[in-house]
PDB file of N, CA and C in Angstrom:
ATOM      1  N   UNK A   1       0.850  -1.168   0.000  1.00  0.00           N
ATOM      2  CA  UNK A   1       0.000   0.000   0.000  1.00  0.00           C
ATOM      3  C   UNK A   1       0.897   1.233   0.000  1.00  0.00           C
ATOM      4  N   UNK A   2       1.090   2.096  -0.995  1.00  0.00           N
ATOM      5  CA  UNK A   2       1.580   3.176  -0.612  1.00  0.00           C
ATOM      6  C   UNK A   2       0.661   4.362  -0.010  1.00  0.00           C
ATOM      7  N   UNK A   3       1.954   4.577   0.211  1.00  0.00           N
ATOM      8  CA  UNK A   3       2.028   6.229   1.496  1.00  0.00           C
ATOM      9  C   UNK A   3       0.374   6.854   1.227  1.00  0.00           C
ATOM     10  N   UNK A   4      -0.041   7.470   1.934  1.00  0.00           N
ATOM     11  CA  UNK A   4      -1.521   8.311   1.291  1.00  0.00           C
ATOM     12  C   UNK A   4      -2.626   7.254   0.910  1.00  0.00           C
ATOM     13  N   UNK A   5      -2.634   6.094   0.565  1.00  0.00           N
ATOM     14  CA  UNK A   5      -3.792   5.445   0.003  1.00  0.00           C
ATOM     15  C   UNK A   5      -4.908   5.143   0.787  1.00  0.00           C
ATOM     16  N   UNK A   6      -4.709   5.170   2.126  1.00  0.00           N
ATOM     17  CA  UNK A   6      -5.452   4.381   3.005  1.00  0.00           C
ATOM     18  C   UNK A   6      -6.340   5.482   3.115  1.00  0.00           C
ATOM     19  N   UNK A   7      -7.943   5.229   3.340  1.00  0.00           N
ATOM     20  CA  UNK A   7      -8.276   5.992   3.156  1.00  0.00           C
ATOM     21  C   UNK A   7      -9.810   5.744   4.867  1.00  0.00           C
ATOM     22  N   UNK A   8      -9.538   4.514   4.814  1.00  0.00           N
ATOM     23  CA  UNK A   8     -10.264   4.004   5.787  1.00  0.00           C
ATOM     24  C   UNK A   8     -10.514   2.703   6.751  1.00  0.00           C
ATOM     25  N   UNK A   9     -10.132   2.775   7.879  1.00  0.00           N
ATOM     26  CA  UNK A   9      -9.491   1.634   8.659  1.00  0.00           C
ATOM     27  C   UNK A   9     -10.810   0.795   9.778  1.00  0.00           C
ATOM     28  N   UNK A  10     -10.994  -0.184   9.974  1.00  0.00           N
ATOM     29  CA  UNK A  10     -12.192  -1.058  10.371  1.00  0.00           C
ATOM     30  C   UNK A  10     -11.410  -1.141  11.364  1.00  0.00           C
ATOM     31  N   UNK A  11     -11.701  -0.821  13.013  1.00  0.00           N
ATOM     32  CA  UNK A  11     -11.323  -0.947  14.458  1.00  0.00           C
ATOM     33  C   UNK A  11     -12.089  -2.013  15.019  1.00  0.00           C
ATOM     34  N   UNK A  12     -11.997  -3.564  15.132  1.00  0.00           N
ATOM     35  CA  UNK A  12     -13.316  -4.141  15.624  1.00  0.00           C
ATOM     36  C   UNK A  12     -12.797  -4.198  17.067  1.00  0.00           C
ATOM     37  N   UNK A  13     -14.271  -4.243  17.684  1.00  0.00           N
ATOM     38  CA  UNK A  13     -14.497  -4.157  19.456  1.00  0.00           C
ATOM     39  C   UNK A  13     -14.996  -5.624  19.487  1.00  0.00           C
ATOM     40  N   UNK A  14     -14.553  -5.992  20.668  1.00  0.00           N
ATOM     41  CA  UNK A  14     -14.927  -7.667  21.297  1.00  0.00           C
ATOM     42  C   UNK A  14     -14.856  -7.478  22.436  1.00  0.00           C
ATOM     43  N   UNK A  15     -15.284  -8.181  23.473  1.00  0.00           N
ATOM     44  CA  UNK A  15     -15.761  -8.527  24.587  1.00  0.00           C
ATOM     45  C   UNK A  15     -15.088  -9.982  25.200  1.00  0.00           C
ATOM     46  N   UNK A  16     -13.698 -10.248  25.495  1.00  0.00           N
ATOM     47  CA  UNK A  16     -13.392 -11.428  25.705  1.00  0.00           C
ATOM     48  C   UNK A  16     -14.030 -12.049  26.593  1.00  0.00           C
ATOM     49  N   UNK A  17     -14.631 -13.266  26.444  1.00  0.00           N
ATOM     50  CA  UNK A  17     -15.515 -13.687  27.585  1.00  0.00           C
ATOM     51  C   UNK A  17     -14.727 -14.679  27.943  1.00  0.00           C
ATOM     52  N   UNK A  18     -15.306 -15.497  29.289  1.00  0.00           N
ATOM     53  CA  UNK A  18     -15.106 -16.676  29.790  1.00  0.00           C
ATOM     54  C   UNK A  18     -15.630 -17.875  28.892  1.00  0.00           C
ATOM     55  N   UNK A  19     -14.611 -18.902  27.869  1.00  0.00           N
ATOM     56  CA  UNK A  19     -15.110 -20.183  27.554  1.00  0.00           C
ATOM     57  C   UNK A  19     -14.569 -21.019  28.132  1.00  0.00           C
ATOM     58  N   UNK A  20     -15.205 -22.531  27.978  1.00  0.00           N
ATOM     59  CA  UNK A  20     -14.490 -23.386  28.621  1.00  0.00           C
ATOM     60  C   UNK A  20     -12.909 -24.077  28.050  1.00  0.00           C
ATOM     61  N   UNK A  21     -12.541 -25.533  28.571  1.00  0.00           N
ATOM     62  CA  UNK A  21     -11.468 -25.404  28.251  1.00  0.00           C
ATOM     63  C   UNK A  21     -11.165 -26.160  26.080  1.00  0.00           C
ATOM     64  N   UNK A  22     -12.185 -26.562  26.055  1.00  0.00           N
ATOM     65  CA  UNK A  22     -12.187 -26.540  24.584  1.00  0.00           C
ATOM     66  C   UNK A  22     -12.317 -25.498  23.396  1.00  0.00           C
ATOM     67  N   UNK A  23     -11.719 -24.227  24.005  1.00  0.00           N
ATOM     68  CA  UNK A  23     -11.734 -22.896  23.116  1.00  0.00           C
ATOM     69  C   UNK A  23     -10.169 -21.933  23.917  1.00  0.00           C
ATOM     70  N   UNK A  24      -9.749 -21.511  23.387  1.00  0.00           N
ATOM     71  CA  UNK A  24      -8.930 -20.703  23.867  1.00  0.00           C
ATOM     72  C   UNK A  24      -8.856 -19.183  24.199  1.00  0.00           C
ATOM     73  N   UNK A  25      -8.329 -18.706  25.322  1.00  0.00           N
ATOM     74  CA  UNK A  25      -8.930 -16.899  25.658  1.00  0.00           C
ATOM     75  C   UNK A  25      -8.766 -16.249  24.258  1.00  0.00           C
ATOM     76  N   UNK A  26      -7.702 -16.785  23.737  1.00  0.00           N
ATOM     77  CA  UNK A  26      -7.562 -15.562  22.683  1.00  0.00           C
ATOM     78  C   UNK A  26      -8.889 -15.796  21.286  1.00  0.00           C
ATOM     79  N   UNK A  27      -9.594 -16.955  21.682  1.00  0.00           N
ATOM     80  CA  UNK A  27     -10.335 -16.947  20.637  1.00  0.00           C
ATOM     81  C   UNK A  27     -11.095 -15.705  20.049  1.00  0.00           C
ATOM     82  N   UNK A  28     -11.921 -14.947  20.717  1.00  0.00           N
ATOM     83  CA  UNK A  28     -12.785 -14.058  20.754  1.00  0.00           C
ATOM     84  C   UNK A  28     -11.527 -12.990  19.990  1.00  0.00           C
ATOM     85  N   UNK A  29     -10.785 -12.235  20.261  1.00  0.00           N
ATOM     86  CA  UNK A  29     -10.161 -11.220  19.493  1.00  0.00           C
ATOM     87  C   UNK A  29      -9.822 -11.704  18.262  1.00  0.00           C
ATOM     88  N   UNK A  30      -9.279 -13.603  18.357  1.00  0.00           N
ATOM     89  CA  UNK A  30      -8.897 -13.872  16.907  1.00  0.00           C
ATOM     90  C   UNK A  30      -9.886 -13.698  15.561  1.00  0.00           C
ATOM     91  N   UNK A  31     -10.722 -14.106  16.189  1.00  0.00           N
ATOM     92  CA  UNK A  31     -12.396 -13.878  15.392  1.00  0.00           C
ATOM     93  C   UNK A  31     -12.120 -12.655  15.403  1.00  0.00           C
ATOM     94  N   UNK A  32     -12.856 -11.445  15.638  1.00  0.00           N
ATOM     95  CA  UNK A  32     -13.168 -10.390  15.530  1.00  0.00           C
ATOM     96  C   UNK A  32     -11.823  -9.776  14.271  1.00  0.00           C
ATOM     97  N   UNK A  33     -10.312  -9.409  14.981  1.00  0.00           N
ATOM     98  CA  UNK A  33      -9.754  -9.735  13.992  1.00  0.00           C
ATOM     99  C   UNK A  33      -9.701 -10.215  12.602  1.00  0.00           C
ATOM    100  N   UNK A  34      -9.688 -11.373  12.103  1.00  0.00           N
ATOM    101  CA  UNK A  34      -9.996 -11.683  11.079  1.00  0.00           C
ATOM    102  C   UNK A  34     -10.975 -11.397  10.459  1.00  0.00           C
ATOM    103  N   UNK A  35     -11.939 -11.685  10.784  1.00  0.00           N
ATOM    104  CA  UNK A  35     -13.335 -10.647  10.621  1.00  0.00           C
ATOM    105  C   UNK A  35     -13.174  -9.201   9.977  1.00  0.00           C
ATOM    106  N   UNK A  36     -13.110  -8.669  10.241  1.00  0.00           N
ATOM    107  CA  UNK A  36     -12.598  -7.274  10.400  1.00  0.00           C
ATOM    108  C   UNK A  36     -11.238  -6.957   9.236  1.00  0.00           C
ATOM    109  N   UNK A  37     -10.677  -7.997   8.859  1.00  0.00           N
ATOM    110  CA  UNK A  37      -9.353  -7.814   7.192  1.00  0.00           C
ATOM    111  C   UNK A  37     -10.646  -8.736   6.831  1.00  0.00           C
ATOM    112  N   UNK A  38     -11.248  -9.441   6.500  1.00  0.00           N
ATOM    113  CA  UNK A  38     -11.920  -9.918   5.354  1.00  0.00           C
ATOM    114  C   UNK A  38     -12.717  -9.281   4.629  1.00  0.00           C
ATOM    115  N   UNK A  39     -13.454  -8.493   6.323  1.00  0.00           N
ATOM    116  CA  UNK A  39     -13.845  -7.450   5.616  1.00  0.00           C
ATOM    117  C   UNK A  39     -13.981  -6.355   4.580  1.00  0.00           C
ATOM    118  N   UNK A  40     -12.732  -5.732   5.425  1.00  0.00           N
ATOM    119  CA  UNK A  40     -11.894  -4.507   4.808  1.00  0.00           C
ATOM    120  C   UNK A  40     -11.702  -5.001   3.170  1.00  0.00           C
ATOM    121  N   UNK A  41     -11.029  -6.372   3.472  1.00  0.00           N
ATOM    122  CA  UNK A  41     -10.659  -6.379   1.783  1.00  0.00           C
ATOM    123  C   UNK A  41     -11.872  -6.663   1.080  1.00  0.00           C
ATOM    124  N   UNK A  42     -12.985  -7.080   1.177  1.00  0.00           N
ATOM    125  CA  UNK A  42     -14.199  -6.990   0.442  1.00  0.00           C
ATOM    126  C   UNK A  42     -14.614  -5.596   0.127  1.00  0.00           C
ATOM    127  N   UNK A  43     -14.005  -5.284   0.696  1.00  0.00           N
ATOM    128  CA  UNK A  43     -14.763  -3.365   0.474  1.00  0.00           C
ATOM    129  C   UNK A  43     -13.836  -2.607  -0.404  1.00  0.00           C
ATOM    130  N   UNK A  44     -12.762  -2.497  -0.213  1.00  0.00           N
ATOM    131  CA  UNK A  44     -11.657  -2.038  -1.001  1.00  0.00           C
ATOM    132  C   UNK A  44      -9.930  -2.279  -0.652  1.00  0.00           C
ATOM    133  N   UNK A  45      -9.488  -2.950  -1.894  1.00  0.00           N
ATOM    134  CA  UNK A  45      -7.949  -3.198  -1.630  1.00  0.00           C
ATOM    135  C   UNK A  45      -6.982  -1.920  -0.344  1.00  0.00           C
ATOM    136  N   UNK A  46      -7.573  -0.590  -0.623  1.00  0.00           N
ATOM    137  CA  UNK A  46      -7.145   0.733   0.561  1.00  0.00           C
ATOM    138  C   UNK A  46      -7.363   0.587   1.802  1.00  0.00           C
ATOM    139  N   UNK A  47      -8.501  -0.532   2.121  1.00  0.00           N
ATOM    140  CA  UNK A  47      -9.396  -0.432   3.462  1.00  0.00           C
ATOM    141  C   UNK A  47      -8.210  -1.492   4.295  1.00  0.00           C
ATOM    142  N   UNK A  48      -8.367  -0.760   5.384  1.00  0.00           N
ATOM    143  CA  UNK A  48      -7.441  -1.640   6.430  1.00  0.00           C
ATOM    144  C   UNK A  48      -8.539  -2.260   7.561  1.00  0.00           C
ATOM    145  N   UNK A  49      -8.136  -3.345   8.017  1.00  0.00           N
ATOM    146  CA  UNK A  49      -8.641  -4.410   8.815  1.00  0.00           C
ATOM    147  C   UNK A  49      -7.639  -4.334   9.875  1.00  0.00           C
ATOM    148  N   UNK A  50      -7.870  -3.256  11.086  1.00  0.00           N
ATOM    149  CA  UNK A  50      -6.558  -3.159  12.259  1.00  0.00           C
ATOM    150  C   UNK A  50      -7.198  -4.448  13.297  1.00  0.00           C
ATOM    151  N   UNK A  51      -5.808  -4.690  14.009  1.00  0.00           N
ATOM    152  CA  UNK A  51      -6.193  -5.707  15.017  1.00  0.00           C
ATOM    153  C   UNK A  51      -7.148  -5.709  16.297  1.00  0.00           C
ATOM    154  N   UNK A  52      -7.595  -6.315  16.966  1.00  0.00           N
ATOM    155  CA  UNK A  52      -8.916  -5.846  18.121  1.00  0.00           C
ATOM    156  C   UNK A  52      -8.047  -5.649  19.453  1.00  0.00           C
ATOM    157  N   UNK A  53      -8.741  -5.015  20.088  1.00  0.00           N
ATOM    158  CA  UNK A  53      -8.490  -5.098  21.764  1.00  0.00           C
ATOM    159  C   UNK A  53      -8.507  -6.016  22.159  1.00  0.00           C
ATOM    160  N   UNK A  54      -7.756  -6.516  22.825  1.00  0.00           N
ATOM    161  CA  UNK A  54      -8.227  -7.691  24.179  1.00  0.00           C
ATOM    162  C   UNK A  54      -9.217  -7.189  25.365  1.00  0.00           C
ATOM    163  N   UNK A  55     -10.349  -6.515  24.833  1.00  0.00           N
ATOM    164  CA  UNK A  55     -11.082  -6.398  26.280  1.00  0.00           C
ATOM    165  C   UNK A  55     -12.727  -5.311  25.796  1.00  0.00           C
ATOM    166  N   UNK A  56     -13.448  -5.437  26.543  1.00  0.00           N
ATOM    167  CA  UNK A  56     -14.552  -5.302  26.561  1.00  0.00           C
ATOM    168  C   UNK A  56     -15.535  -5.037  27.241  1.00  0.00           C
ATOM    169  N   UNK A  57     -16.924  -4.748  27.484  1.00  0.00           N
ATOM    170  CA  UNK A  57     -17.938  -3.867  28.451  1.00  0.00           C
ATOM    171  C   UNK A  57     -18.969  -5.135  28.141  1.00  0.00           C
ATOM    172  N   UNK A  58     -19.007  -6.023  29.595  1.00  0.00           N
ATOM    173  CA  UNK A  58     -19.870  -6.920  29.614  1.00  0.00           C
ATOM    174  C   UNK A  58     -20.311  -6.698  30.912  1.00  0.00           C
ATOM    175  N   UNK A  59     -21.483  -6.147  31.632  1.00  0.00           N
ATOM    176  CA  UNK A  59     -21.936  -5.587  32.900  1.00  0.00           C
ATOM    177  C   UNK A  59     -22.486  -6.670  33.339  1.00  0.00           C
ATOM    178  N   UNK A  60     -22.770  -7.878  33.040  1.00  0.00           N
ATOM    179  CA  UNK A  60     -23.052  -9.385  33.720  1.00  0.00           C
ATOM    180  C   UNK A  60     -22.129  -9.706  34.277  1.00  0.00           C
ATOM    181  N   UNK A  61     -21.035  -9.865  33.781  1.00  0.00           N
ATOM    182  CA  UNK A  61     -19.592 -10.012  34.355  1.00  0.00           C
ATOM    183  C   UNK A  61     -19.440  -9.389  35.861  1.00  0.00           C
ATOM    184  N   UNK A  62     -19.555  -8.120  35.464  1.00  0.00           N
ATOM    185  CA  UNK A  62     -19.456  -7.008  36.964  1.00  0.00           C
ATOM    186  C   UNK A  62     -20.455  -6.718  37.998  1.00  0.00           C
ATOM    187  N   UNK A  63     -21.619  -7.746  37.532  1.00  0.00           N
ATOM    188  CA  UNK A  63     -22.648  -7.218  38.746  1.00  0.00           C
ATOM    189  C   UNK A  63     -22.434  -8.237  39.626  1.00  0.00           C
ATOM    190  N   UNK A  64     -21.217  -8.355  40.313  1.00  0.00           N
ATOM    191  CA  UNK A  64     -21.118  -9.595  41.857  1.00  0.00           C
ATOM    192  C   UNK A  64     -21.175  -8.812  42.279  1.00  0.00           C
TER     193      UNK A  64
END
């Protein structure tokens, strides 16, 4: 991609939750992630697909 082309970048948000032990923590960002460049490149070769946060606003979690 050169310099100047980018013209618009896809930020995806996730919510890492608690799975059990047949899934891994990082699953949830890996999804979203990928998600998020498949995207981008369906829309236009310029569009960027940036990587996700590890973290998220789940208020079930926090109401102990």
């Amino acid at each position: 991609m050169k310099a100047g082309t980018l013209k618009t970048g896809i930020l995806p948000t996730d919510s890492v939750e608690q799975h059990n032990e047949h899934m891994a923590r990082s699953a949830d960002v890996s999804i979203s992630t990928r998600l998020s460049q498949r995207v981008a490149f369906q829309q236009d070769p310029n569009v960027v697909g940036a990587p996700a946060s590890p973290g998220g606003y789940a208020p079930y979690r926090m109401a102990r």
